[in-house]
N, C-alpha and C. Protein backbone atom coordinates (compact mmCIF):
# COMPACT_ATOMS: atom_id res chain seq x y z
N UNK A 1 -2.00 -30.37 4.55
CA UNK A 1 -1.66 -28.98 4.78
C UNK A 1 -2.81 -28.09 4.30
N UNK A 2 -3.13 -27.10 5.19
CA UNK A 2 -4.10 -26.81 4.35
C UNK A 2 -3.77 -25.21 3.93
N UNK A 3 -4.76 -24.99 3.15
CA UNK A 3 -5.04 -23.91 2.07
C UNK A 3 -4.36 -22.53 2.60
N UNK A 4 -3.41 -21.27 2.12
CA UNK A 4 -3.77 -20.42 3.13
C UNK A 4 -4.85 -19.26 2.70
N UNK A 5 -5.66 -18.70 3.21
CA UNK A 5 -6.92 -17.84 3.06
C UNK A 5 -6.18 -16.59 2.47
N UNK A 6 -6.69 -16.38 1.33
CA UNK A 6 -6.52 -14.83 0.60
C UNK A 6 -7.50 -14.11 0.50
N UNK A 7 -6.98 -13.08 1.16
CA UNK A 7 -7.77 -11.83 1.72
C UNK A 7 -7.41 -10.87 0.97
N UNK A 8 -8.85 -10.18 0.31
CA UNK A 8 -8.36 -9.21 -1.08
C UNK A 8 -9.06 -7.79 -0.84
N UNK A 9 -10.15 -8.06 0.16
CA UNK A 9 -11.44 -6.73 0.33
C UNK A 9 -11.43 -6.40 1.96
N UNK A 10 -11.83 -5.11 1.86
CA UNK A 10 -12.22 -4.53 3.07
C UNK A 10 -13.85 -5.06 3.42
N UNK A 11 -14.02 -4.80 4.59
CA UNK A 11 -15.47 -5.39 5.22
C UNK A 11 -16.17 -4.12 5.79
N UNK A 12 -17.70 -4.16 5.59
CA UNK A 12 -18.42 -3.17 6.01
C UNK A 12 -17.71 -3.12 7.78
N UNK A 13 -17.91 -1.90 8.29
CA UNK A 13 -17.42 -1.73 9.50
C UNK A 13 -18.36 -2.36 10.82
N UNK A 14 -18.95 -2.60 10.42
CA UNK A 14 -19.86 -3.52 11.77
C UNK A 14 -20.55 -5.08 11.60
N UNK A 15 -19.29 -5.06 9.99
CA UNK A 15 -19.49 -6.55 9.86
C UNK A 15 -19.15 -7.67 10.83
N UNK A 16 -20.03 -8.58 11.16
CA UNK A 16 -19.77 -9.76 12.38
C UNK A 16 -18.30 -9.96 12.16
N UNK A 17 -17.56 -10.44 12.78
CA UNK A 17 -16.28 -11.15 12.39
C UNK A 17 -15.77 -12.24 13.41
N UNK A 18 -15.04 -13.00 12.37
CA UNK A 18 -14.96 -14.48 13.10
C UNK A 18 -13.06 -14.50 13.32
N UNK A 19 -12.39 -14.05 13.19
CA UNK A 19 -11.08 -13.76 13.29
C UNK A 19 -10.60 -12.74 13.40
N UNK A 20 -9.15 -12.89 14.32
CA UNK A 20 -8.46 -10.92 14.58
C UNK A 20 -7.31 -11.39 14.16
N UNK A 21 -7.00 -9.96 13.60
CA UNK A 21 -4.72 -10.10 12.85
C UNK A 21 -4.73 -9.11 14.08
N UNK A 22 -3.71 -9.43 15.05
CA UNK A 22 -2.77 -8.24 15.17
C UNK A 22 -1.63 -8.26 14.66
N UNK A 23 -1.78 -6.75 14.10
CA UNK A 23 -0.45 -5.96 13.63
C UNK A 23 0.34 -5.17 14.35
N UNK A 24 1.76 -4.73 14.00
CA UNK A 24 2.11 -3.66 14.68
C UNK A 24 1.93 -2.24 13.27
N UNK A 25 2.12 -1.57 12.91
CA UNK A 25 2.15 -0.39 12.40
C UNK A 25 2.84 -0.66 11.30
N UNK A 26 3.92 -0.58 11.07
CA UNK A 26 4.70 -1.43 9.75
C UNK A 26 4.31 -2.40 8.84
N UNK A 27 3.78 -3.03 9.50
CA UNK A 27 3.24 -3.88 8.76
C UNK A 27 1.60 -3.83 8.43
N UNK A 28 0.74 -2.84 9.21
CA UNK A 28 -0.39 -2.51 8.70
C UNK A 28 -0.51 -1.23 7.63
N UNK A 29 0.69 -0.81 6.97
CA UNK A 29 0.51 -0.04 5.90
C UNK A 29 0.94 -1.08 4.60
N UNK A 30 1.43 -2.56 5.05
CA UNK A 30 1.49 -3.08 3.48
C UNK A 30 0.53 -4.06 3.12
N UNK A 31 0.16 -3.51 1.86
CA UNK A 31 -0.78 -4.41 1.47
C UNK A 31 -0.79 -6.12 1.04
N UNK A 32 0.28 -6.30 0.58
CA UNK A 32 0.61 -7.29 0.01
C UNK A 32 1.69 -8.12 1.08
N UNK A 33 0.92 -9.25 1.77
CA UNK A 33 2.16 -9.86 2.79
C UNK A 33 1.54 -11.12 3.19
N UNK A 34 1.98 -12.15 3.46
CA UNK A 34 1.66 -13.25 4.69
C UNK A 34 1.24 -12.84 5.96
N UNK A 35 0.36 -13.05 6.49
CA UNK A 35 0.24 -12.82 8.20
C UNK A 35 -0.21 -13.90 8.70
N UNK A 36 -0.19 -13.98 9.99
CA UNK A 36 -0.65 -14.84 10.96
C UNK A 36 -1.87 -14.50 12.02
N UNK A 37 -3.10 -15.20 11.60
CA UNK A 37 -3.93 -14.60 12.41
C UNK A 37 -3.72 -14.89 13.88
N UNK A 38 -4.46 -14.35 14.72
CA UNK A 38 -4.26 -14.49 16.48
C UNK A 38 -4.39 -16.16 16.50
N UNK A 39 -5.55 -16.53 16.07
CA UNK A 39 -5.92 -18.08 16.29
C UNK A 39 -4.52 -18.87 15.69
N UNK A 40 -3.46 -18.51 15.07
CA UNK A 40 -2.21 -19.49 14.35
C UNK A 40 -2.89 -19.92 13.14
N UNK A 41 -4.09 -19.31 12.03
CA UNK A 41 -4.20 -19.67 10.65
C UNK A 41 -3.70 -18.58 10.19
N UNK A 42 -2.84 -19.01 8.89
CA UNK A 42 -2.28 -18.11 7.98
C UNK A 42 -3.12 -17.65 6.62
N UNK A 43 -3.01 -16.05 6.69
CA UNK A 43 -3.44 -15.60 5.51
C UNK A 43 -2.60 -14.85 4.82
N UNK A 44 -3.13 -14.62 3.24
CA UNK A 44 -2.02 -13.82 2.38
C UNK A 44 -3.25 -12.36 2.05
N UNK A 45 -2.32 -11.34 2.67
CA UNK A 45 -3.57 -10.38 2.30
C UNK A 45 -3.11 -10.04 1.05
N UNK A 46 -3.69 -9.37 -0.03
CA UNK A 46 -3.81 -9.11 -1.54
C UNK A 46 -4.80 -7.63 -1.31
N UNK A 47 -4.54 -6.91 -0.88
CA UNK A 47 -5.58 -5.63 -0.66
C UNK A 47 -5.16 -4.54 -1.60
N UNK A 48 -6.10 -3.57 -1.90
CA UNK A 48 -5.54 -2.90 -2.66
C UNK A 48 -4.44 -1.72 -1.95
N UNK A 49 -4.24 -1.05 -2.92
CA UNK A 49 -3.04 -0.63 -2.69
C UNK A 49 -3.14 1.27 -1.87
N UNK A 50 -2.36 1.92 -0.94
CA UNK A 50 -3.19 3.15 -0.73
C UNK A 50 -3.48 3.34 0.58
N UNK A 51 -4.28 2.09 1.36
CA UNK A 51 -4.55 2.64 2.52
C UNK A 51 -3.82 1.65 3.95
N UNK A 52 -3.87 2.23 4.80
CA UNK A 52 -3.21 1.39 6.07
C UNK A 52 -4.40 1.42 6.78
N UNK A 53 -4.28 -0.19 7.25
CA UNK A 53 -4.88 -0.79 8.02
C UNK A 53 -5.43 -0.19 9.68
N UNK A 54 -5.92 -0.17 10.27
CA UNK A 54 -6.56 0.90 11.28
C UNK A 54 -7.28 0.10 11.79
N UNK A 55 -7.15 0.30 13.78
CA UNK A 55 -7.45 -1.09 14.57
C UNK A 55 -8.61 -0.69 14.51
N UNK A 56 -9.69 -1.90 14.08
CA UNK A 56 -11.34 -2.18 14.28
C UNK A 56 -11.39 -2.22 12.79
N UNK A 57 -10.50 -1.73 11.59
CA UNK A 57 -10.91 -2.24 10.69
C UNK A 57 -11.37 -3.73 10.38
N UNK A 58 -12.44 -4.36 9.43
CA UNK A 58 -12.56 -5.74 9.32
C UNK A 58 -12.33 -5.84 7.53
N UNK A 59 -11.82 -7.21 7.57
CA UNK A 59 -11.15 -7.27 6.20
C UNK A 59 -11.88 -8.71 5.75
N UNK A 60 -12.43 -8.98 4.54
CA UNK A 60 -12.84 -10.35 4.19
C UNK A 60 -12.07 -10.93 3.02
N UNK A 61 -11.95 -12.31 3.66
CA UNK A 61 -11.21 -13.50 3.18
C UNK A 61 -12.31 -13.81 1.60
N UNK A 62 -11.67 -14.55 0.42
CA UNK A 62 -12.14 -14.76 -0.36
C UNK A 62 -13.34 -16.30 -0.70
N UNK A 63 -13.01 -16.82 0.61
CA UNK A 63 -14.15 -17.35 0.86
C UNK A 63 -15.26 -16.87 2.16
N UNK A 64 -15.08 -15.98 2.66
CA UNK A 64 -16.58 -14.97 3.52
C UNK A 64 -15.98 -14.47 4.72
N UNK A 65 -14.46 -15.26 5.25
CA UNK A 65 -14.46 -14.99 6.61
C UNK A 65 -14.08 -13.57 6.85
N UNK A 66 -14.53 -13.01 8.10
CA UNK A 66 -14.18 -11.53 8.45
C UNK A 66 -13.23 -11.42 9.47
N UNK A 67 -12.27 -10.11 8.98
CA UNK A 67 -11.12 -10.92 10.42
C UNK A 67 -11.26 -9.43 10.46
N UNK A 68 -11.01 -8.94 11.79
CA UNK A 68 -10.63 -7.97 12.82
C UNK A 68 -9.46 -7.03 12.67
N UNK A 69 -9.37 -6.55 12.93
CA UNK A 69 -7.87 -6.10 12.20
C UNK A 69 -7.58 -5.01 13.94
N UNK A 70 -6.65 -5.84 14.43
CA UNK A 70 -5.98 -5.00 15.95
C UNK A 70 -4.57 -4.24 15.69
N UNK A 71 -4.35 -3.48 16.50
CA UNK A 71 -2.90 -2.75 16.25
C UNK A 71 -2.55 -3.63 17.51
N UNK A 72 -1.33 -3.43 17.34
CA UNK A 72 -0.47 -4.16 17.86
C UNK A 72 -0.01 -3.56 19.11
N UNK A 73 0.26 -3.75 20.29
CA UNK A 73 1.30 -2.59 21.55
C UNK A 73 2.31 -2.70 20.59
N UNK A 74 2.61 -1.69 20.89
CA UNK A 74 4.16 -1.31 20.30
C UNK A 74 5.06 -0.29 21.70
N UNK A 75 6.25 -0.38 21.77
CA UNK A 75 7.23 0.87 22.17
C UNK A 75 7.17 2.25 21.53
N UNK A 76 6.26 3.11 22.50
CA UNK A 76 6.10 4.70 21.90
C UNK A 76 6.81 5.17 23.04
N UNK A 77 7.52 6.99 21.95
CA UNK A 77 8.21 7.45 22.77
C UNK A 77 6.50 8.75 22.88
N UNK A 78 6.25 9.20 23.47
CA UNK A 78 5.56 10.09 23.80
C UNK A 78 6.25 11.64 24.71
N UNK A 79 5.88 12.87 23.77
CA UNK A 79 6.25 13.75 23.89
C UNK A 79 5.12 15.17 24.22
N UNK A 80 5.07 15.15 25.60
CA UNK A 80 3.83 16.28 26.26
C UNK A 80 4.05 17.68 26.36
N UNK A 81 3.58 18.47 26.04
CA UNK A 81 3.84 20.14 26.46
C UNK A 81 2.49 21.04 26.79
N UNK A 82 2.31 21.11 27.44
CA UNK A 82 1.09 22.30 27.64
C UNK A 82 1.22 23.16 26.96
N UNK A 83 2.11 23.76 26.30
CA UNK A 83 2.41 25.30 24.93
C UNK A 83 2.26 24.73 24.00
N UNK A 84 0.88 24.93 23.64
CA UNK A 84 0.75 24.61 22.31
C UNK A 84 1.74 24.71 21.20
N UNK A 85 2.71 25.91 21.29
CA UNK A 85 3.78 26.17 19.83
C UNK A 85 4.47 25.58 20.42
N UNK A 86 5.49 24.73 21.32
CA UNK A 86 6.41 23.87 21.81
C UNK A 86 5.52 22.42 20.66
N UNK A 87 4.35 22.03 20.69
CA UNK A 87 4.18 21.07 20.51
C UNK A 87 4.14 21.39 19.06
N UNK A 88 3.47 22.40 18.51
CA UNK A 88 3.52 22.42 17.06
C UNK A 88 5.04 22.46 16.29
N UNK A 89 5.60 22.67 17.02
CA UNK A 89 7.32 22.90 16.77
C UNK A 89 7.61 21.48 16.65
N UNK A 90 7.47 20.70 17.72
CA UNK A 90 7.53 19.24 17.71
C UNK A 90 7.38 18.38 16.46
N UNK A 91 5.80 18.50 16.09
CA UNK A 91 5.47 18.08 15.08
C UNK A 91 5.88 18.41 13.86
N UNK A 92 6.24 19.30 13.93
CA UNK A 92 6.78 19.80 12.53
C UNK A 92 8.49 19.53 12.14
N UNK A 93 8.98 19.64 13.49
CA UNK A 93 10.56 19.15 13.72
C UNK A 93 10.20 16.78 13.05
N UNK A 94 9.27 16.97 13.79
CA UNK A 94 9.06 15.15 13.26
C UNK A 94 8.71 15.02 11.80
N UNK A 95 7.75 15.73 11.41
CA UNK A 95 7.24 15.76 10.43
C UNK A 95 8.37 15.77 9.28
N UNK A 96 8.95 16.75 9.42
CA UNK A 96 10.00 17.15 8.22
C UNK A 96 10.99 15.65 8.43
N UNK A 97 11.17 15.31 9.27
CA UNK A 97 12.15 13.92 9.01
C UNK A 97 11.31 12.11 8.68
N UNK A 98 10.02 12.97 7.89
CA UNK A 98 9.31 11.73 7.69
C UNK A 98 8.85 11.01 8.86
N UNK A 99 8.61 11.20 10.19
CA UNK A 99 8.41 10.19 11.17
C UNK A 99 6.82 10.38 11.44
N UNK A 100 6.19 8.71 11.22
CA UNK A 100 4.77 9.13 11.56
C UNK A 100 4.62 9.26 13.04
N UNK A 101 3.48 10.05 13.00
CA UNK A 101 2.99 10.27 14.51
C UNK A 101 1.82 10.55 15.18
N UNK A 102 1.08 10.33 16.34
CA UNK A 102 0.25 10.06 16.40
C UNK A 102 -0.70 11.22 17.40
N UNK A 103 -0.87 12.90 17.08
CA UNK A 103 -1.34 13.58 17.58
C UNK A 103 -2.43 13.85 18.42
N UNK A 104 -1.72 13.94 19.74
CA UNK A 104 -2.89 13.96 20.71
C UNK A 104 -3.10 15.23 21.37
N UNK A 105 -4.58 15.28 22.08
CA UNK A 105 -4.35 16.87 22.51
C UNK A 105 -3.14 17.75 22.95
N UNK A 106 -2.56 17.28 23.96
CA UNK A 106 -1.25 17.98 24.45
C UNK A 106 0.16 16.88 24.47
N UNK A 107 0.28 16.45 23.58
CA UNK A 107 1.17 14.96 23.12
C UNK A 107 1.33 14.23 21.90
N UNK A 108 2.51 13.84 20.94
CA UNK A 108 2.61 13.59 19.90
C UNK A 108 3.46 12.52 20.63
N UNK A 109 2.89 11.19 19.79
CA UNK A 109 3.71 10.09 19.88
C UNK A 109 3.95 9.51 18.69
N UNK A 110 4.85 8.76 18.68
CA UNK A 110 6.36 8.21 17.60
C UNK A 110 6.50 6.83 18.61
N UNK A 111 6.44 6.27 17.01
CA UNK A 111 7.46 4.49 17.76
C UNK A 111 9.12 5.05 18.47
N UNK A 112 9.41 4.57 19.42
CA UNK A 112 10.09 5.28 20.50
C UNK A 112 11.92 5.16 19.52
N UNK A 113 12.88 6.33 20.39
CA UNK A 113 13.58 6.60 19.13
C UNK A 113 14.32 7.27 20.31
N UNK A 114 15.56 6.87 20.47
CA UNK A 114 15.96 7.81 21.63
C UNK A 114 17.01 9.21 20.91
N UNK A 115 17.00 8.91 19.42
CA UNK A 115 17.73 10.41 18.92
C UNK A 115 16.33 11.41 19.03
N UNK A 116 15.37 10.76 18.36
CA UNK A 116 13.93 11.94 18.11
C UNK A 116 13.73 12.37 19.51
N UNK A 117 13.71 11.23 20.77
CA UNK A 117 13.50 11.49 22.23
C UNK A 117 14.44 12.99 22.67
N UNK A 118 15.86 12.79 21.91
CA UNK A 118 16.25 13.89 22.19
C UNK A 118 16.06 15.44 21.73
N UNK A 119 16.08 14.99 20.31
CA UNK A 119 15.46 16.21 19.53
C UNK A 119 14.45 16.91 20.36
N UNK A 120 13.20 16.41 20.44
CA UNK A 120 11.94 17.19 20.99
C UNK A 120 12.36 17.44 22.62
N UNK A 121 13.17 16.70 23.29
CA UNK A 121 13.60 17.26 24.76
C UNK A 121 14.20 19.06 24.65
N UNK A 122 15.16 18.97 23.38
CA UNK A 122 15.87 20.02 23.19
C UNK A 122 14.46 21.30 22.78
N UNK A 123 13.82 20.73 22.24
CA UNK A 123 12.59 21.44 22.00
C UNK A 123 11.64 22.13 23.08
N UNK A 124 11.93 21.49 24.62
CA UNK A 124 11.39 21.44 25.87
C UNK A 124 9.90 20.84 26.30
N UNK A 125 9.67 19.51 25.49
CA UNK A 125 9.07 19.17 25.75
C UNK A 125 9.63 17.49 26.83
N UNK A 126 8.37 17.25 27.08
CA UNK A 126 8.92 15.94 28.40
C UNK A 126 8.60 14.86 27.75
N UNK A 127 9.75 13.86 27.42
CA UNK A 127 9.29 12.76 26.99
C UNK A 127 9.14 11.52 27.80
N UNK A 128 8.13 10.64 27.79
CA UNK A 128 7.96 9.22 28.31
C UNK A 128 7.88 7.85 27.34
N UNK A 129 8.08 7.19 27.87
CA UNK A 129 8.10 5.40 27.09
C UNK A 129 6.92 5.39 27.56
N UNK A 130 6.12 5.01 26.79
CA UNK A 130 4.97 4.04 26.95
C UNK A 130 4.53 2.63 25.88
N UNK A 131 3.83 1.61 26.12
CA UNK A 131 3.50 0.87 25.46
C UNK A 131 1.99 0.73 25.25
N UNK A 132 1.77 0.74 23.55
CA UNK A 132 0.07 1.19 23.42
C UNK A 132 -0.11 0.81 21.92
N UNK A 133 -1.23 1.00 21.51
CA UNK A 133 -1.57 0.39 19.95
C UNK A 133 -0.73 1.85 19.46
N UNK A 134 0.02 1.80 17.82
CA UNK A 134 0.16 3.23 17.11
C UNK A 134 -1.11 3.76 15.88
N UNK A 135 -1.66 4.44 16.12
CA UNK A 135 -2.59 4.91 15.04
C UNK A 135 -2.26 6.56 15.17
N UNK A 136 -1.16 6.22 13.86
CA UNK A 136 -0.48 7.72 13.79
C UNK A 136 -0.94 8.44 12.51
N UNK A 137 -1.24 10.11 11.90
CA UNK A 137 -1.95 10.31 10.80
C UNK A 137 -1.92 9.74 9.78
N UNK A 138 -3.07 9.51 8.86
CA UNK A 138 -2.72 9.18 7.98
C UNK A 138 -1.95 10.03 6.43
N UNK A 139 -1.63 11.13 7.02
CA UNK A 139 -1.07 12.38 6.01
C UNK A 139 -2.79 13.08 5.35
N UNK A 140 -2.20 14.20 5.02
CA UNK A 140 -3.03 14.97 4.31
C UNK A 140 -4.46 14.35 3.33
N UNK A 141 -3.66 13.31 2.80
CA UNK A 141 -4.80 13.02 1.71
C UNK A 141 -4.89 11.03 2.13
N UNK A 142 -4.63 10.96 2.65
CA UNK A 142 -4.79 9.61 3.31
C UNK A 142 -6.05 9.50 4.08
N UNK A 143 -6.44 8.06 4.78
CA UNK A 143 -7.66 7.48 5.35
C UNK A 143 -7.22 7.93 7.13
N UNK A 144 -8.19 8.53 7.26
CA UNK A 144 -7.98 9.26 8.68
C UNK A 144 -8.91 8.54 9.13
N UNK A 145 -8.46 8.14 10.43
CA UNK A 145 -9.52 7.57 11.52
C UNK A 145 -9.30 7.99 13.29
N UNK A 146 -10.18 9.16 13.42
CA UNK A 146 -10.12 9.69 14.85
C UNK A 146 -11.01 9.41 15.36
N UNK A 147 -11.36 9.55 16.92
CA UNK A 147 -12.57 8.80 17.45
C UNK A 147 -12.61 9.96 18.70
């Protein structure tokens, strides 16, 4: 049986890498867990504590290897408005009930939720299902990654 790889450090960002985790979102904000890399080897990440994981991050194993770090597709409900204050209303209607989300120019998406779906309808915005990686804010004082 062999060993499973403990992964404790983050990796420079254009470090080579020889392995990918996909995650879904839930599970790329905990630090401390078992995963399964894409290839079927298991690692125990040990990372510090604070930041969530973010697709293209690379993470190194405690003997050198660099693994990839993918978001996962997930089920998003996505919510569009051309009025800007319809959408800021949105976000702030999400916001206050703790729900992360993932702000786009004219669209805020949420892992899909058909009470929130309704909320922001009532709000008049148009909601759709889609399936896509989630890289939703990281809050105020958190690790932001926009591109």
């Amino acid at each position: 049986m062999d060993a499973v790889r403990r992964v404790t450090s983050h990796a420079d960002a254009d470090a080579p890498w020889q392995a990918v985790l996909t995650l879904p979102f839930e599970r790329r904000v905990k630090s401390r867990q078992r995963a399964v890399l894409d290839d079927g080897g298991e690692v125990h990440l040990d990372l510090p504590r604070g930041r969530a994981l973010r697709d293209g991050d690379r993470l190194r194993a405690e003997d050198g290897l660099v693994i990839l770090v993918r978001a996962a597709a997930e089920c998003l409900s996505q919510a569009a408005s051309d009025e800007p204050l319809s959408l800021a209303r949105a976000c702030y209607h999400l916001g206050n009930r703790h729900v992360p989300v993932q702000i786009e120019v004219s669209a805020v998406a949420y892992l899909a939720d058909h009470v929130l779906d309704a909320m922001v309808r009532q709000l008049g915005l148009c909601v759709t299902v889609r399936t896509g990686p989630f890289e939703p804010e990281g809050g105020a004082y958190g690790h932001h990654h926009h591109e």
